[in-house]
N, C-alpha and C. Protein backbone atom coordinates (compact mmCIF):
# COMPACT_ATOMS: atom_id res chain seq x y z
N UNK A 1 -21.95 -6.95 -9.11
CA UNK A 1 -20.83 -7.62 -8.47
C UNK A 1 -19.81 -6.58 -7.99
N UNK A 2 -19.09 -6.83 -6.81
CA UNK A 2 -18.37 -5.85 -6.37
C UNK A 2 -17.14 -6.59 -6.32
N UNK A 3 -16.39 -5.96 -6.60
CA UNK A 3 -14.90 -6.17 -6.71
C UNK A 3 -13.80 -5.69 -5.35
N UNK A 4 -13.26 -6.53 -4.92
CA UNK A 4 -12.47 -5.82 -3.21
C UNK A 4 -10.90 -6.19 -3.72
N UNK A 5 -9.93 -5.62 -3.34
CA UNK A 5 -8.84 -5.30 -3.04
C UNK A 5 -7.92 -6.38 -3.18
N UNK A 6 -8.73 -7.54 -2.74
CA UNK A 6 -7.67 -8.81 -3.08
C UNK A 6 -8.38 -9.16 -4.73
N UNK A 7 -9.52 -9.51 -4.96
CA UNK A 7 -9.74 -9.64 -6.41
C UNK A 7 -8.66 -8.97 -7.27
N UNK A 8 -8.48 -7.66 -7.34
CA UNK A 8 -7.60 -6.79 -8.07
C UNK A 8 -6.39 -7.13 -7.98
N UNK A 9 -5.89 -7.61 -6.77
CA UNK A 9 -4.65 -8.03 -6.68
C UNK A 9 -4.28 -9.43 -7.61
N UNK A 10 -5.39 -10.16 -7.20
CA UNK A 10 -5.73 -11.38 -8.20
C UNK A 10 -5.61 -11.11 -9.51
N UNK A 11 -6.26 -10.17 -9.95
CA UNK A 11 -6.19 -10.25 -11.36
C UNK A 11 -4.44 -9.48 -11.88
N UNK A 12 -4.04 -8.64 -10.81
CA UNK A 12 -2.70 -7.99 -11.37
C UNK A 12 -1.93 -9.19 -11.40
N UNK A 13 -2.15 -10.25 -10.62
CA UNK A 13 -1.20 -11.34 -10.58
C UNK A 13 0.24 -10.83 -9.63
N UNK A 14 -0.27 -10.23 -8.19
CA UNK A 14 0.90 -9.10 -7.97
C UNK A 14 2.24 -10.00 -6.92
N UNK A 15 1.84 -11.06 -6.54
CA UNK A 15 3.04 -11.62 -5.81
C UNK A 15 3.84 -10.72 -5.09
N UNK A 16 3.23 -10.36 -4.25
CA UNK A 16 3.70 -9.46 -2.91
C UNK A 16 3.62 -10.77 -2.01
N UNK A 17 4.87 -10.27 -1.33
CA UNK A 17 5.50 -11.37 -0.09
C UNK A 17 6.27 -10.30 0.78
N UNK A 18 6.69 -10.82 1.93
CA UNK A 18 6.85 -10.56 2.86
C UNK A 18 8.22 -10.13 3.00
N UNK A 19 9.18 -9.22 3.18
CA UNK A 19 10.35 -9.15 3.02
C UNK A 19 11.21 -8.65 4.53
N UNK A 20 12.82 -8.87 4.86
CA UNK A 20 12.97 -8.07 6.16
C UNK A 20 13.27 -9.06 7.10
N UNK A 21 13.78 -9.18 8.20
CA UNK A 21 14.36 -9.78 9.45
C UNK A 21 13.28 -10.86 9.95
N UNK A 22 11.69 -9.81 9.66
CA UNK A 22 10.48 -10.30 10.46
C UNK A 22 10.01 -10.73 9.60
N UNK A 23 10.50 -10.96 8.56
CA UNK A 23 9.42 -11.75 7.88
C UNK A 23 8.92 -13.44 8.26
N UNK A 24 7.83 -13.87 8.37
CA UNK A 24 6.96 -15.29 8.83
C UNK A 24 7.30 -15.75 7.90
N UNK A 25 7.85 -17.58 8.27
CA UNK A 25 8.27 -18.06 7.38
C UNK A 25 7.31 -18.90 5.94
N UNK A 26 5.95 -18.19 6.52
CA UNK A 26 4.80 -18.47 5.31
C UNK A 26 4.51 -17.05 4.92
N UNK A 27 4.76 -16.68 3.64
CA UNK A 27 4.15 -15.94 3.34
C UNK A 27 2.59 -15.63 4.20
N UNK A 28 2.46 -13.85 4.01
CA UNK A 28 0.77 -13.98 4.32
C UNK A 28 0.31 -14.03 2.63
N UNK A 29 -0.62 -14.69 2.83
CA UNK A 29 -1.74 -14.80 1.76
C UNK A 29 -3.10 -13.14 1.43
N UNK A 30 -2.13 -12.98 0.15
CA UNK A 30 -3.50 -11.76 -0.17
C UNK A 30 -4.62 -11.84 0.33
N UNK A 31 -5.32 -12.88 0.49
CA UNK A 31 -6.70 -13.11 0.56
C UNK A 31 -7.02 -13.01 2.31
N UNK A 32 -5.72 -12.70 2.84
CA UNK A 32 -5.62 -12.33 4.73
C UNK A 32 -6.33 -11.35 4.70
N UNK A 33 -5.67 -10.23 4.23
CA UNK A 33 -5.68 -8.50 4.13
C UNK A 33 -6.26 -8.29 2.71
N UNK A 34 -7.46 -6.76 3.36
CA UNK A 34 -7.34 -5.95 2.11
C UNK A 34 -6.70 -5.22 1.65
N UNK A 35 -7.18 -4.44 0.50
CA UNK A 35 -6.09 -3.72 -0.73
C UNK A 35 -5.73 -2.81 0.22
N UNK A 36 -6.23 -2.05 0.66
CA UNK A 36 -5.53 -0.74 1.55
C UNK A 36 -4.68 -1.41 2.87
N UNK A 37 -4.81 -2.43 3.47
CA UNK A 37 -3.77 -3.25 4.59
C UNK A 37 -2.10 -3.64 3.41
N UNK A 38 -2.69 -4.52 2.88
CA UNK A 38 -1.46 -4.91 1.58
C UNK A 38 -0.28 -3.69 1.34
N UNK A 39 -1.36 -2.46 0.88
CA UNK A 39 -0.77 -1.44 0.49
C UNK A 39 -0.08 -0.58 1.80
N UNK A 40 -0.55 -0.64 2.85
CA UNK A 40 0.07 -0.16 3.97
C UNK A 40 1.72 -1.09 4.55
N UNK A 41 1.11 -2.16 4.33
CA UNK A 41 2.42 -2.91 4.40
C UNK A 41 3.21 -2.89 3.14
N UNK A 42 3.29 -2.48 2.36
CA UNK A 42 4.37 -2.34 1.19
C UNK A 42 5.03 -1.18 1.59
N UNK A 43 4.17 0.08 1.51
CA UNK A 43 4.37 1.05 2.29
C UNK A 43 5.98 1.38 3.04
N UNK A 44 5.46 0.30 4.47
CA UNK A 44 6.04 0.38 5.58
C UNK A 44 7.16 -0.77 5.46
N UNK A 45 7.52 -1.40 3.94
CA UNK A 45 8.55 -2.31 4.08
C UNK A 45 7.96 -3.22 4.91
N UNK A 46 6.77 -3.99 4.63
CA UNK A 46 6.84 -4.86 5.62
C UNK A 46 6.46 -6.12 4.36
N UNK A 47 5.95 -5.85 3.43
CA UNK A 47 5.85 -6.35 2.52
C UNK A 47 6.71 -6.19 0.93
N UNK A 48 7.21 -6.96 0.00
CA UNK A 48 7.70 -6.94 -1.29
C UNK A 48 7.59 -7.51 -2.41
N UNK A 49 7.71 -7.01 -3.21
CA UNK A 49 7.49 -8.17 -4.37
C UNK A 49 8.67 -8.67 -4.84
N UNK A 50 9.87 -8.73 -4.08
CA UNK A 50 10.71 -9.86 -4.43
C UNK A 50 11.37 -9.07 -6.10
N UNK A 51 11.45 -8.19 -6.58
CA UNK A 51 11.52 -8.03 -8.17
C UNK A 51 13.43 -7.20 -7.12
N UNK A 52 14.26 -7.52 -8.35
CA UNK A 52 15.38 -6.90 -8.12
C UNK A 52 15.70 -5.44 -8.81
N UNK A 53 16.98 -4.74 -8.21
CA UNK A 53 16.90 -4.01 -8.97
C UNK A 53 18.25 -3.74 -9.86
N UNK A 54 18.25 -3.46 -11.00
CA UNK A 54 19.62 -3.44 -12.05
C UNK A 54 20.06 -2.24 -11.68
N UNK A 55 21.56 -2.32 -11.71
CA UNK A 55 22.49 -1.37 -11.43
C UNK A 55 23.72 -1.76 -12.55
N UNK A 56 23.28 -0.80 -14.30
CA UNK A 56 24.30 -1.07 -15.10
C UNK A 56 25.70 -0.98 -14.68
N UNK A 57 26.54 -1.86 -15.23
CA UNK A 57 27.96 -1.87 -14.93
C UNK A 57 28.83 -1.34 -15.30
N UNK A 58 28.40 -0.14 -16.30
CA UNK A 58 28.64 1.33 -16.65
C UNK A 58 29.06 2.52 -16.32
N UNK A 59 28.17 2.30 -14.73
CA UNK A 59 28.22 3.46 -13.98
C UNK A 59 28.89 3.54 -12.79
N UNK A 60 29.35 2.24 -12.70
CA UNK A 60 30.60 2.51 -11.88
C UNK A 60 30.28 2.46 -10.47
N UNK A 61 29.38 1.88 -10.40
CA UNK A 61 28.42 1.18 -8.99
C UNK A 61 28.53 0.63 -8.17
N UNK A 62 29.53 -0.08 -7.44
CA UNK A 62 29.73 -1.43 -6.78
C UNK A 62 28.88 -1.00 -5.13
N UNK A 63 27.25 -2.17 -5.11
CA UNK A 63 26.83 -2.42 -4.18
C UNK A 63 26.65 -3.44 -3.70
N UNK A 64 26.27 -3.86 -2.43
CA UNK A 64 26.69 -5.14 -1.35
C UNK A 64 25.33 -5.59 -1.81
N UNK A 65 25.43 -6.93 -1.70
CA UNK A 65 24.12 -7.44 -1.76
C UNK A 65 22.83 -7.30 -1.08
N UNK A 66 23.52 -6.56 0.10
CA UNK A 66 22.71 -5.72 1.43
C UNK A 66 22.09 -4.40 0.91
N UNK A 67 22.76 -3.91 -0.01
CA UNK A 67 22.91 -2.75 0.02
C UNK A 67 21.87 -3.01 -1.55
N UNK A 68 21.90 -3.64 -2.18
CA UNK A 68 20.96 -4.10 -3.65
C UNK A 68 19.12 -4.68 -2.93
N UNK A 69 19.51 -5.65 -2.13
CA UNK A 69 18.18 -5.70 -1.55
C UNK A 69 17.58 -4.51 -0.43
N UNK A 70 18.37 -3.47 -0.18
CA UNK A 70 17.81 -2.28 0.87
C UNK A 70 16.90 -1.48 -0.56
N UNK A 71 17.84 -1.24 -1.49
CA UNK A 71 17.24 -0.51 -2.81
C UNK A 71 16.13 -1.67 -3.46
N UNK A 72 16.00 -2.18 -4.05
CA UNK A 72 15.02 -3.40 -4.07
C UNK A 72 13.88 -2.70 -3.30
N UNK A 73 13.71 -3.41 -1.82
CA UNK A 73 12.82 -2.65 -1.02
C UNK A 73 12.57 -1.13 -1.15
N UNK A 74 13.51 -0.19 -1.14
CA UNK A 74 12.88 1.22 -1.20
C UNK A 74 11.76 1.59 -2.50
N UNK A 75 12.48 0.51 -3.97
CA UNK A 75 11.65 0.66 -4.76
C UNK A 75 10.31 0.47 -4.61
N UNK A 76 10.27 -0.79 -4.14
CA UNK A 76 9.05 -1.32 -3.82
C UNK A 76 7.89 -0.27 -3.11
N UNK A 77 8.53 0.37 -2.37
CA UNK A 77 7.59 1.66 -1.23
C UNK A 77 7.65 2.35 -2.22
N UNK A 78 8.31 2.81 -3.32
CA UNK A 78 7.77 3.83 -3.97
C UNK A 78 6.74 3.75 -4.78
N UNK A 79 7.28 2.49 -5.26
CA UNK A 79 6.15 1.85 -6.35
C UNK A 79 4.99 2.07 -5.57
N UNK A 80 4.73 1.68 -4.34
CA UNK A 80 3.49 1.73 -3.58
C UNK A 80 2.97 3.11 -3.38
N UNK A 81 3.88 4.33 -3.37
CA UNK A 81 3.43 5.69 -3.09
C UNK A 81 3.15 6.00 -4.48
N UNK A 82 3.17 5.31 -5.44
CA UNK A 82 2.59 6.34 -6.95
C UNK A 82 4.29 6.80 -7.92
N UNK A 83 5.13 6.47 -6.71
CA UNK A 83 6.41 7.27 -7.77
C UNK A 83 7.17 6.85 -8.73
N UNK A 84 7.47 7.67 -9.48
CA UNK A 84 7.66 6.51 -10.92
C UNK A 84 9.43 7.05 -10.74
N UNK A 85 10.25 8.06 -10.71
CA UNK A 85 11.36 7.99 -10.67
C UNK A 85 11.52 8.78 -9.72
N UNK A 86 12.70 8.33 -8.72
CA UNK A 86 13.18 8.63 -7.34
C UNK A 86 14.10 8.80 -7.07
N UNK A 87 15.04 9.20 -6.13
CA UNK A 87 16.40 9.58 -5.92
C UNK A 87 16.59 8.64 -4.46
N UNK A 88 17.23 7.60 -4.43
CA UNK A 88 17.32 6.94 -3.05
C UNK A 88 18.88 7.17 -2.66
N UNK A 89 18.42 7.48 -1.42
CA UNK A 89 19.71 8.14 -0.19
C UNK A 89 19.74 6.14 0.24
N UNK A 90 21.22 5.83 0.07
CA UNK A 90 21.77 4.94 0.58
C UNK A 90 23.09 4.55 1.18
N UNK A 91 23.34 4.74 2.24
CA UNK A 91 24.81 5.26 2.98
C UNK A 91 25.73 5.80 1.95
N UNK A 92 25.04 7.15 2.06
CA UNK A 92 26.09 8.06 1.67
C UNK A 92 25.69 8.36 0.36
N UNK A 93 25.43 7.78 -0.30
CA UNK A 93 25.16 7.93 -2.22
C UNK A 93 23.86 7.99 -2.21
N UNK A 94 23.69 9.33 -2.97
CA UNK A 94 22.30 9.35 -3.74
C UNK A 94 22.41 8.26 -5.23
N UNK A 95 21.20 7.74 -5.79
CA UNK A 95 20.69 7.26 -6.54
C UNK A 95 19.77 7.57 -7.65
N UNK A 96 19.70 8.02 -8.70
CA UNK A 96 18.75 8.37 -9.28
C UNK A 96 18.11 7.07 -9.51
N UNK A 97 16.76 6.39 -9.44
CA UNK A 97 16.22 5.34 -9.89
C UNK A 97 14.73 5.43 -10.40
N UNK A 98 14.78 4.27 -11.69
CA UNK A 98 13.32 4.26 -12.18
C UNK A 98 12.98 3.33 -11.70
N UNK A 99 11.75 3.69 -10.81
CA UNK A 99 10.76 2.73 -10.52
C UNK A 99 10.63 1.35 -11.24
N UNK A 100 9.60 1.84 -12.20
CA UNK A 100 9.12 1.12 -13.44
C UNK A 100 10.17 0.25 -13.63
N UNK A 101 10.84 0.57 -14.14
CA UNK A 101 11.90 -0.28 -14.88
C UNK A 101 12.88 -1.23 -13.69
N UNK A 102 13.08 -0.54 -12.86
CA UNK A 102 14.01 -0.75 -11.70
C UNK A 102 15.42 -0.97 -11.55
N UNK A 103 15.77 0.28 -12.36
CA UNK A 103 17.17 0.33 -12.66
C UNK A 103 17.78 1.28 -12.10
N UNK A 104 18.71 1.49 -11.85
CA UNK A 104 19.70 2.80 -11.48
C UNK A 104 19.89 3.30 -12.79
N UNK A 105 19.80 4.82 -12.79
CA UNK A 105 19.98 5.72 -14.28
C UNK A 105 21.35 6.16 -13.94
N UNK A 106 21.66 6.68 -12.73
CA UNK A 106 22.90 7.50 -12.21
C UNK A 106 23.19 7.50 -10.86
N UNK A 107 24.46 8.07 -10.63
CA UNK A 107 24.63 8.60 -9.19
C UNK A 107 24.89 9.74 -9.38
N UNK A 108 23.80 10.16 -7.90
CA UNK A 108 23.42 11.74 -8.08
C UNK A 108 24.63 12.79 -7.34
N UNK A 109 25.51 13.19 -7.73
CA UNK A 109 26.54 13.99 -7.26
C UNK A 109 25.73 15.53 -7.35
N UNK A 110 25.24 15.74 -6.07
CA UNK A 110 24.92 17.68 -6.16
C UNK A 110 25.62 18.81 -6.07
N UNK A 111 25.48 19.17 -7.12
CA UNK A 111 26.76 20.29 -7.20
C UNK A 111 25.66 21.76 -7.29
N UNK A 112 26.56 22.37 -6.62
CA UNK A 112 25.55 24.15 -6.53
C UNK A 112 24.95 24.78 -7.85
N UNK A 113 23.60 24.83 -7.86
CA UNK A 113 22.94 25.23 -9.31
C UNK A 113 22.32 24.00 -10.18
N UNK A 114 23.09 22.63 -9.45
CA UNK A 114 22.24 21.88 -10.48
C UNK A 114 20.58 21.75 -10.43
N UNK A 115 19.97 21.61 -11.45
CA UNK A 115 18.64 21.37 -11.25
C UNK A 115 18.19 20.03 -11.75
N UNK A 116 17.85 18.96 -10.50
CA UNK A 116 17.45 17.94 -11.00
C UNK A 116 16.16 17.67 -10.68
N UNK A 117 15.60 17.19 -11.92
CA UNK A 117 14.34 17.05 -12.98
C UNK A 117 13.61 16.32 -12.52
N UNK A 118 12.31 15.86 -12.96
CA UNK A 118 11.58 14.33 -13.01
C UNK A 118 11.96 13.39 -11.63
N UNK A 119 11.73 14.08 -10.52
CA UNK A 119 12.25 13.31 -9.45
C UNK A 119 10.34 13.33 -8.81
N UNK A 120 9.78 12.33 -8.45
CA UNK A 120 8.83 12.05 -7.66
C UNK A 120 8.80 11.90 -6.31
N UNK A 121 10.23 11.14 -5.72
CA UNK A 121 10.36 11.25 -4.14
C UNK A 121 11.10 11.26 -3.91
N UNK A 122 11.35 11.26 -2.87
CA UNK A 122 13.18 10.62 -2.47
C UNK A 122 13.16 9.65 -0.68
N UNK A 123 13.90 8.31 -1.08
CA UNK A 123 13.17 7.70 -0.27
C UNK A 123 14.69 7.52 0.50
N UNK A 124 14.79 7.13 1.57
CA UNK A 124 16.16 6.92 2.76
C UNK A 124 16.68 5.49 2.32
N UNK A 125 17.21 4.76 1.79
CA UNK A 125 17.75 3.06 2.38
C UNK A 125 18.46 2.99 2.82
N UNK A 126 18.87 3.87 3.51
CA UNK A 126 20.73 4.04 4.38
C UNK A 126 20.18 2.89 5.76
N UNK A 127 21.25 1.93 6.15
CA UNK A 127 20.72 1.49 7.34
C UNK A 127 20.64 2.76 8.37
N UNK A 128 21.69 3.48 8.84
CA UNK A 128 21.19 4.88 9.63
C UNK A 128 21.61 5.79 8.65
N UNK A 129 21.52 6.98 9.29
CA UNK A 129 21.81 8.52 8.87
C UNK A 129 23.38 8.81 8.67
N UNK A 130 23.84 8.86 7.62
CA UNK A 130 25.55 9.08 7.40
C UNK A 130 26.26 10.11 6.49
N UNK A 131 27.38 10.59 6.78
CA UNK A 131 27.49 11.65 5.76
C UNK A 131 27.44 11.13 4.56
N UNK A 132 26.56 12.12 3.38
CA UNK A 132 26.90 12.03 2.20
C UNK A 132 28.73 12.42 1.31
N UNK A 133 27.97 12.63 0.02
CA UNK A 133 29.24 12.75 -0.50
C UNK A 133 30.27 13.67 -0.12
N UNK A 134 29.90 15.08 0.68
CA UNK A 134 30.67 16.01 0.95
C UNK A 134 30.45 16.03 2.78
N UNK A 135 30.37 14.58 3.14
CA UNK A 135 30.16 14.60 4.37
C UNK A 135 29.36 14.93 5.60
N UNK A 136 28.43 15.49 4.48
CA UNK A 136 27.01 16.34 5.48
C UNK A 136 25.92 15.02 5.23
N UNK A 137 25.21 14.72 5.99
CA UNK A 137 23.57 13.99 5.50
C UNK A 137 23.40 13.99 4.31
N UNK A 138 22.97 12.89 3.57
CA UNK A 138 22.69 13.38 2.06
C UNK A 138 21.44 13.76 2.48
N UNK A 139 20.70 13.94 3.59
CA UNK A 139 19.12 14.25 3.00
C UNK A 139 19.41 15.95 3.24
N UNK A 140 20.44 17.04 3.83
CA UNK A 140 21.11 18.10 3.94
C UNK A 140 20.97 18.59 2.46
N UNK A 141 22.11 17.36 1.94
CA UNK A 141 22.51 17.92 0.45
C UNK A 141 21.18 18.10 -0.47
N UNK A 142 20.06 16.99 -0.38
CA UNK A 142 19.29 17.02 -1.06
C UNK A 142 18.24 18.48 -0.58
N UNK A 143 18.19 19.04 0.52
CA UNK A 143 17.42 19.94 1.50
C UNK A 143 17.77 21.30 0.67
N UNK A 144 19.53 21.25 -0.07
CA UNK A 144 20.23 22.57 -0.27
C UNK A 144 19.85 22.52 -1.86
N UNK A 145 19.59 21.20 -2.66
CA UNK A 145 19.64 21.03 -3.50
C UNK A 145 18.02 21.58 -3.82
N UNK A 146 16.72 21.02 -3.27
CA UNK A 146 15.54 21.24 -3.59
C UNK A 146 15.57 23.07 -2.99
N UNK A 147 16.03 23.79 -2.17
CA UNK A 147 15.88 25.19 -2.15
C UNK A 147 16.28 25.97 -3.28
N UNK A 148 17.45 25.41 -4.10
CA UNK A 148 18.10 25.76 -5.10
C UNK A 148 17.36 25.37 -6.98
N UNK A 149 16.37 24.70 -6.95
CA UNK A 149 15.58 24.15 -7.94
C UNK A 149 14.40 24.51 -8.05
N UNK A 150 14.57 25.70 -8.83
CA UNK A 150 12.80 26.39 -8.93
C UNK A 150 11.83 25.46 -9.94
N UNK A 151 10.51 25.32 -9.62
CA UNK A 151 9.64 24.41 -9.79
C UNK A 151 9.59 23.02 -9.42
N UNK A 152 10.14 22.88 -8.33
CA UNK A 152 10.07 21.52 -7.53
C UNK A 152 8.64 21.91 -7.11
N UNK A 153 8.16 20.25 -6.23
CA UNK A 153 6.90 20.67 -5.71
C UNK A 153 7.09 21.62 -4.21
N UNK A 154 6.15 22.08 -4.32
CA UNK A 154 6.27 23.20 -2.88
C UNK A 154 6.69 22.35 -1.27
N UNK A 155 5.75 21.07 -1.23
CA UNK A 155 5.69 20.55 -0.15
C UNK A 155 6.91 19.62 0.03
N UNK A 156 7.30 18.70 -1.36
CA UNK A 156 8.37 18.53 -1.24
C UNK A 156 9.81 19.05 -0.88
N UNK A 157 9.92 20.07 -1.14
CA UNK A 157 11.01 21.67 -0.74
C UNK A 157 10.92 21.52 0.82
N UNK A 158 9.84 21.86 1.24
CA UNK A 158 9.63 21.77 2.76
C UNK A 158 10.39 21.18 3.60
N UNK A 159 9.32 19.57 3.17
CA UNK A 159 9.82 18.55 3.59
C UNK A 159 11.47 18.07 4.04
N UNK A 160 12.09 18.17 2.75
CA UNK A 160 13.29 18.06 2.58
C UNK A 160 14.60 19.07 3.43
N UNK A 161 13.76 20.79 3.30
CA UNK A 161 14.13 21.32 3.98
C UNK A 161 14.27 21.08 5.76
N UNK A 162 13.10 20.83 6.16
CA UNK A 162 12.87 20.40 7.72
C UNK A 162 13.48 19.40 7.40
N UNK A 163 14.18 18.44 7.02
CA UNK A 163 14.82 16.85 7.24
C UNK A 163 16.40 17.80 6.85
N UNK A 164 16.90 18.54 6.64
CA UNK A 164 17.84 18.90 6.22
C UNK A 164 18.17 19.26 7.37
N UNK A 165 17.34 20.26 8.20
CA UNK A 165 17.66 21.00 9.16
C UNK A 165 18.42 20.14 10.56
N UNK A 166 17.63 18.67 10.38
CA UNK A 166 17.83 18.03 11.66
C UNK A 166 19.40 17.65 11.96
């Protein structure tokens, strides 16, 4: 017996729906698309699983409900790329966030020399490109921040660097 992409989804019980401006007002049905289509559309925000995300009231957080479902969604794409904790750029404020859990841990203030840890990606939810905290791009700050953090991944450094540059 062979097992395909929606079975698995079946058995995760994964309730992926459709999220975004464009979203059809019927859900698509798993059983449309296979596992690698599904996964391309999570991906690309075109799909979500609807799960929210906590932002303790601790930390001194206040986001728009716009601004809770943009993070929501970014999780979701990460979840889909493999990343378990992420740093999301969202007008202006970095984010430290766990996937998994789907919480905000912190806000990431980069200061010269810091080295931050256990980061898997770093994903954009800004509606556009805006200064960060010291008024430059946060993906800049994050560009100055990964040159400055020995044992990051190599390609990540890059990356970040060329997005810094722009």
């Amino acid at each position: 017996m062979t097992t395909t992409g929606t079975d698995m989804l079946k058995m995760l019980g994964a309730g992926v729906r459709p999220v975004g401006p464009a979203a059809p007002a019927q859900p698509a049905s798993p059983e449309s698309a296979d596992f690698a289509e599904l996964l391309r559309q999570v991906r690309q925000g075109e799909l979500g699983s609807g799960r929210p995300v906590k932002v303790p009231g601790d930390l001194g957080i206040d986001l728009s409900e716009d601004q809770l479902k943009r993070l929501a969604e970014a999780a979701d794409r990460a979840e889909a790329a493999g990343a378990q904790s992420v740093v999301v750029m969202i007008d202006g404020h970095l984010l430290h966030l766990d996937v998994q859990s789907r919480q905000v841990l912190r806000s990431v203030e980069l200061k010269h020399g810091e080295v931050l840890s256990d980061i898997d990606a770093v994903v954009n939810a800004s509606e556009q490109e805006e200064g960060g905290q010291d008024g430059r791009p946060a993906v800049a700050q994050l560009a100055d921040l990964a040159r400055s953090t020995p044992g990051l991944n190599a390609s990540l450094v890059q990356q970040l660097a060329r997005l810094g540059a722009d």
